[in-house]
Protein backbone atom coordinates (compact mmCIF):
# COMPACT_ATOMS: atom_id res chain seq x y z
CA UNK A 1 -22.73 -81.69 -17.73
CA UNK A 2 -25.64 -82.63 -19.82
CA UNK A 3 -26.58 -78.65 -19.82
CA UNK A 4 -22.77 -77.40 -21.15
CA UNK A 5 -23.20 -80.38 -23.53
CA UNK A 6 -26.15 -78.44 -25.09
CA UNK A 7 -24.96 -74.78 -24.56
CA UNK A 8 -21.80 -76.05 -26.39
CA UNK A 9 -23.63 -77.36 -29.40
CA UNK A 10 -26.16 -74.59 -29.96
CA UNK A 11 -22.99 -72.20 -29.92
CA UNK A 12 -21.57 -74.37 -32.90
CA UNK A 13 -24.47 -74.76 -35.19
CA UNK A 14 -25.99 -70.84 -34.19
CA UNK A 15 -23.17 -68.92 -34.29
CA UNK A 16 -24.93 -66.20 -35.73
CA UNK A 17 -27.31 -66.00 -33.17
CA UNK A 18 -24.61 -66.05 -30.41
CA UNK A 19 -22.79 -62.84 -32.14
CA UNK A 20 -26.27 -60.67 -32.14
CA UNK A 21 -26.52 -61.68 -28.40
CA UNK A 22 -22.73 -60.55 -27.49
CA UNK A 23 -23.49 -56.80 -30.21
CA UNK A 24 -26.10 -56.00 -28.18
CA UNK A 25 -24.71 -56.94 -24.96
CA UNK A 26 -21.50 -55.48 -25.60
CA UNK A 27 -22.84 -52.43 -27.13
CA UNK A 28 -24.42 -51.33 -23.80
CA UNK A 29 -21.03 -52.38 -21.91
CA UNK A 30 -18.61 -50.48 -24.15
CA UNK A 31 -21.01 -47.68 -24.77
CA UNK A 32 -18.64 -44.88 -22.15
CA UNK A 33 -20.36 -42.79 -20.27
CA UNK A 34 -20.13 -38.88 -19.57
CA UNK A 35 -17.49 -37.63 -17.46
CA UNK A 36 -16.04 -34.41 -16.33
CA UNK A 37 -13.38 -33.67 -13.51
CA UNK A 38 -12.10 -29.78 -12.49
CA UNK A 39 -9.02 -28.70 -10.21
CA UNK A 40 -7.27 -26.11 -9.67
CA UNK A 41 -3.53 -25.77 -8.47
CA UNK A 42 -1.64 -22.60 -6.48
CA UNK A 43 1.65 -21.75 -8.37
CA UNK A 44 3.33 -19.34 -5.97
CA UNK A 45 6.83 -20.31 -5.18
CA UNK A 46 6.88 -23.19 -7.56
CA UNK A 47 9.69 -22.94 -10.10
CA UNK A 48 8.75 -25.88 -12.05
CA UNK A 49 5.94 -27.45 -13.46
CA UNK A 50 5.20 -31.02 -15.13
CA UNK A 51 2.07 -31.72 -16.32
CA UNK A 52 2.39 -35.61 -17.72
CA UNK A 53 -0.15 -37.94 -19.05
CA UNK A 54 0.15 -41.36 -21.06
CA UNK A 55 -2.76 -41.19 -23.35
CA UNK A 56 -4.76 -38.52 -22.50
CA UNK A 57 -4.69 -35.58 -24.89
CA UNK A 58 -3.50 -32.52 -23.53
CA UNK A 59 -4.32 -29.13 -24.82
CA UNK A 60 -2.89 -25.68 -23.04
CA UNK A 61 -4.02 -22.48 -23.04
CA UNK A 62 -2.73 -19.19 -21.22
CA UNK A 63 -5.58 -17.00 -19.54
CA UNK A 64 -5.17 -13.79 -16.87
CA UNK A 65 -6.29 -16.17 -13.94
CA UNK A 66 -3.41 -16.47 -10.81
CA UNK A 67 -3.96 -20.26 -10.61
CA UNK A 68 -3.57 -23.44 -12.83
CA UNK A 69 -6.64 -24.65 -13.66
CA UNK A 70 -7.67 -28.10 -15.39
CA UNK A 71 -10.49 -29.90 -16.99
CA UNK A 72 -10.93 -33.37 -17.48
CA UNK A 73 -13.76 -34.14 -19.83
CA UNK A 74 -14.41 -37.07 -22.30
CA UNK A 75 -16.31 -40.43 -21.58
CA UNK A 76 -14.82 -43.27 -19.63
CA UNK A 77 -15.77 -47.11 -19.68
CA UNK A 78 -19.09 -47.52 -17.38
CA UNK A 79 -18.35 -48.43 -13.88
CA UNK A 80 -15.61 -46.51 -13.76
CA UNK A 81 -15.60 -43.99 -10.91
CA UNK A 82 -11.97 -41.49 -10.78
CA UNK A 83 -11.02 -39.47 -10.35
CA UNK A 84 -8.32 -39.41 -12.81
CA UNK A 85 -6.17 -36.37 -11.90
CA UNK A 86 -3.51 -36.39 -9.37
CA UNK A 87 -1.11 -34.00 -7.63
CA UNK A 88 1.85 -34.31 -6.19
CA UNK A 89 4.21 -31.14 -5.28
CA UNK A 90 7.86 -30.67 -3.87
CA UNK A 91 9.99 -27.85 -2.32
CA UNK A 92 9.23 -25.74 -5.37
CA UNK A 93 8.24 -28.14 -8.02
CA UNK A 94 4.47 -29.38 -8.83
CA UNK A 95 3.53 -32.20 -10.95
CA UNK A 96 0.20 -32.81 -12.32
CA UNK A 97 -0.60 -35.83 -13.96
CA UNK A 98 -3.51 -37.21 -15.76
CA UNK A 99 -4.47 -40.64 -16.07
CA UNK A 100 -6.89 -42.87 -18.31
CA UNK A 101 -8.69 -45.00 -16.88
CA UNK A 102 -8.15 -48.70 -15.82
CA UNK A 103 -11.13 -50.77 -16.85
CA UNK A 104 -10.61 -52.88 -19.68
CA UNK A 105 -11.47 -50.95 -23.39
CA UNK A 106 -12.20 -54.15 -25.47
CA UNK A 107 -14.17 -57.58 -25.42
CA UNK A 108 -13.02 -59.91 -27.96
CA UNK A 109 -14.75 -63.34 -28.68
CA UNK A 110 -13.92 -66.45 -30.89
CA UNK A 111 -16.64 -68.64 -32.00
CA UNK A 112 -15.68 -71.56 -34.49
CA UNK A 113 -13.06 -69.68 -35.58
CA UNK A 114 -14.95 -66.66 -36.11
CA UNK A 115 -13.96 -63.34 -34.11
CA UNK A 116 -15.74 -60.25 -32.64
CA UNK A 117 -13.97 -57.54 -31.13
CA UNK A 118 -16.13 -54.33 -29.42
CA UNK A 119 -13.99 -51.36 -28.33
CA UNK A 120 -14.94 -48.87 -25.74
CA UNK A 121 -15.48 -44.96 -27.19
CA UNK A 122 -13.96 -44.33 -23.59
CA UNK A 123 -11.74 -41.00 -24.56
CA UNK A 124 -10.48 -38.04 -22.27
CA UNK A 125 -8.91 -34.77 -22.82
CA UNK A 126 -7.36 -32.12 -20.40
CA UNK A 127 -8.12 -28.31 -21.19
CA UNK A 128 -5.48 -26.74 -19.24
CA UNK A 129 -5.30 -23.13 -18.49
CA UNK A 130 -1.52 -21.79 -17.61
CA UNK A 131 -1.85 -18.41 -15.81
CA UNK A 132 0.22 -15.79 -18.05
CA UNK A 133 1.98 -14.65 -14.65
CA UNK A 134 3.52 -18.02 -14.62
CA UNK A 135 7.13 -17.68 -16.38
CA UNK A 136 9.11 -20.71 -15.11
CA UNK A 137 9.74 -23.80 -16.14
CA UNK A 138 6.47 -25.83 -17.73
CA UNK A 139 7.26 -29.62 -18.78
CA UNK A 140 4.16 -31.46 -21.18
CA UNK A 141 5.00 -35.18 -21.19
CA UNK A 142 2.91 -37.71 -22.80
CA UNK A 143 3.24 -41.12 -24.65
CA UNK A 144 0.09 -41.41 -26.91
CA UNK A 145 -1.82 -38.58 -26.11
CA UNK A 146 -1.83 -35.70 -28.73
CA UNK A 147 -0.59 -31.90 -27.50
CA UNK A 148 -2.00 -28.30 -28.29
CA UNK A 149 -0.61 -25.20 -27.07
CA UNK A 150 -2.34 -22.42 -28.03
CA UNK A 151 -0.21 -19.03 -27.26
CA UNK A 152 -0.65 -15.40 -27.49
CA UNK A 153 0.96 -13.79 -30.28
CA UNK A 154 1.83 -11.07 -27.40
CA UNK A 155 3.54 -12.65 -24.96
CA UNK A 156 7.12 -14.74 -25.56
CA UNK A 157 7.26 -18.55 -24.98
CA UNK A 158 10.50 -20.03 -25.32
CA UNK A 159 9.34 -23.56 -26.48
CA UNK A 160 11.09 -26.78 -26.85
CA UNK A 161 8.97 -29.64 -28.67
CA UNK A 162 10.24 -33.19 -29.53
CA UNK A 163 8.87 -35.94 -29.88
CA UNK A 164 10.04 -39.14 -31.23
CA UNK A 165 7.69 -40.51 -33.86
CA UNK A 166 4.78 -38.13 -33.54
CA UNK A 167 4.18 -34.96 -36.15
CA UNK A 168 5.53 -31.48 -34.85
CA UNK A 169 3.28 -28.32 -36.01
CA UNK A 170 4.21 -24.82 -34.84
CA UNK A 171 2.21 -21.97 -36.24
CA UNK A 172 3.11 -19.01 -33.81
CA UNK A 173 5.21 -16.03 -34.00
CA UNK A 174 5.82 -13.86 -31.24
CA UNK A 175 4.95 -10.10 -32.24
CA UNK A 176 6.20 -7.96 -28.90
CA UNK A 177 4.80 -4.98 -28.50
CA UNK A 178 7.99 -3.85 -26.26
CA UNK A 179 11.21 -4.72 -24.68
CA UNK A 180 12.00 -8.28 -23.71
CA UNK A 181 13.06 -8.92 -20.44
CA UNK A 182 14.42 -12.65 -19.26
CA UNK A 183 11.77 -12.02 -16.65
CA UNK A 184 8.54 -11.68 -19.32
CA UNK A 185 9.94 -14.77 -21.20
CA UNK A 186 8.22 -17.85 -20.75
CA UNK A 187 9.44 -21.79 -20.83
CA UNK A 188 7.56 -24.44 -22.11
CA UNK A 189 9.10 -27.94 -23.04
CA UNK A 190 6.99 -30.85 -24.89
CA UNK A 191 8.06 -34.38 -25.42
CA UNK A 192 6.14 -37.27 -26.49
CA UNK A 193 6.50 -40.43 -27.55
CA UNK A 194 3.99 -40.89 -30.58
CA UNK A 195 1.46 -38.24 -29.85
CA UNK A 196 1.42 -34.88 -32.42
CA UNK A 197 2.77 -31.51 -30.60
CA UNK A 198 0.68 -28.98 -32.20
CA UNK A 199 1.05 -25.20 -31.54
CA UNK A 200 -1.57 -22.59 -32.89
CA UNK A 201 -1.76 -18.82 -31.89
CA UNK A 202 -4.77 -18.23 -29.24
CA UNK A 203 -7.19 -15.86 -30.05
């Protein structure tokens, strides 16, 4: 007892002392480490795909490849292990979803009425890479996180973005080089909550 007495009033007369301790402490705790997670996903037969995150940013790109691939990259909170990405695939539907992770992102302290708050620098984005043979149905849902598409001016998207607070961007027009066929068109839907939909042409 006699020991909390006189923890309790050296926290109360060197409070500036005590908030050094916790920056430094807290630096080293929040500080998020390195991180990088790869997978890759067979399409054939699948008719729909969801790819679904809440805060992770998601950015798309379409490459010549025959499979989905994804790459999780970013820092997470230390002592965090993953893996973040998970799978799960029906009669010919697949749904990928990417998750942040669970460890706490902030310490907050109070002394004599005085706060501190540290946040973590924990972030992750997925690169994903849609193969151009894919032209079914492709459904982007997030809540926070952000989402780029970045399409060829070549090949035909039909794309479908809302989102219900966040900022809308589209900067692509399709230029094809032939005739369209329903079978060459592609579908992509995006809705978020907050996060910006952001579409660019990929070079």
């Amino acid at each position: 007892m006699g020991s909390l007495i006189l923890i309790m009033g050296y926290v109360f007369n060197n409070p500036d002392s005590v908030f050094t301790a916790f920056n430094s402490v807290t630096n080293k705790i929040m500080q998020g480490q390195k991180y990088e997670e790869n997978e890759e996903f067979f399409l054939q037969g699948m008719n729909n795909l969801t790819l679904s995150s809440r805060r992770v940013d998601l950015s798309l790109k379409i490459y010549s490849g025959n499979t989905l691939k994804v790459q999780l990259h970013g820092k997470i909170p230390r002592f965090e292990q993953g893996p973040f990405i998970t799978q799960t695939a029906e009669k010919d539907a697949v749904h990928v979803e990417f998750h942040e992770p669970i460890a706490s992102s902030w310490i907050q302290m109070n002394v004599n009425g005085k706060e501190l708050t540290q946040e973590s620098d924990a972030k992750l984005q997925a690169d994903i890479y849609l193969p151009e043979s894919f032209k079914n149905h492709v459904l982007i849902e997030t809540r926070d996180g952000n989402v780029s598409l970045q399409i060829p001016k070549e090949l035909l998207y039909e794309l479908d973005l809302q989102s219900i607070s966040g900022k809308i961007q589209n900067n692509v027009t399709s230029n094809p080089t032939g005739e369209v066929l329903p079978q060459n068109v592609g579908h992509i839907k995006v809705q978020t909550a907050e996060g910006a939909i952001t579409v660019a042409p990929q070079e």
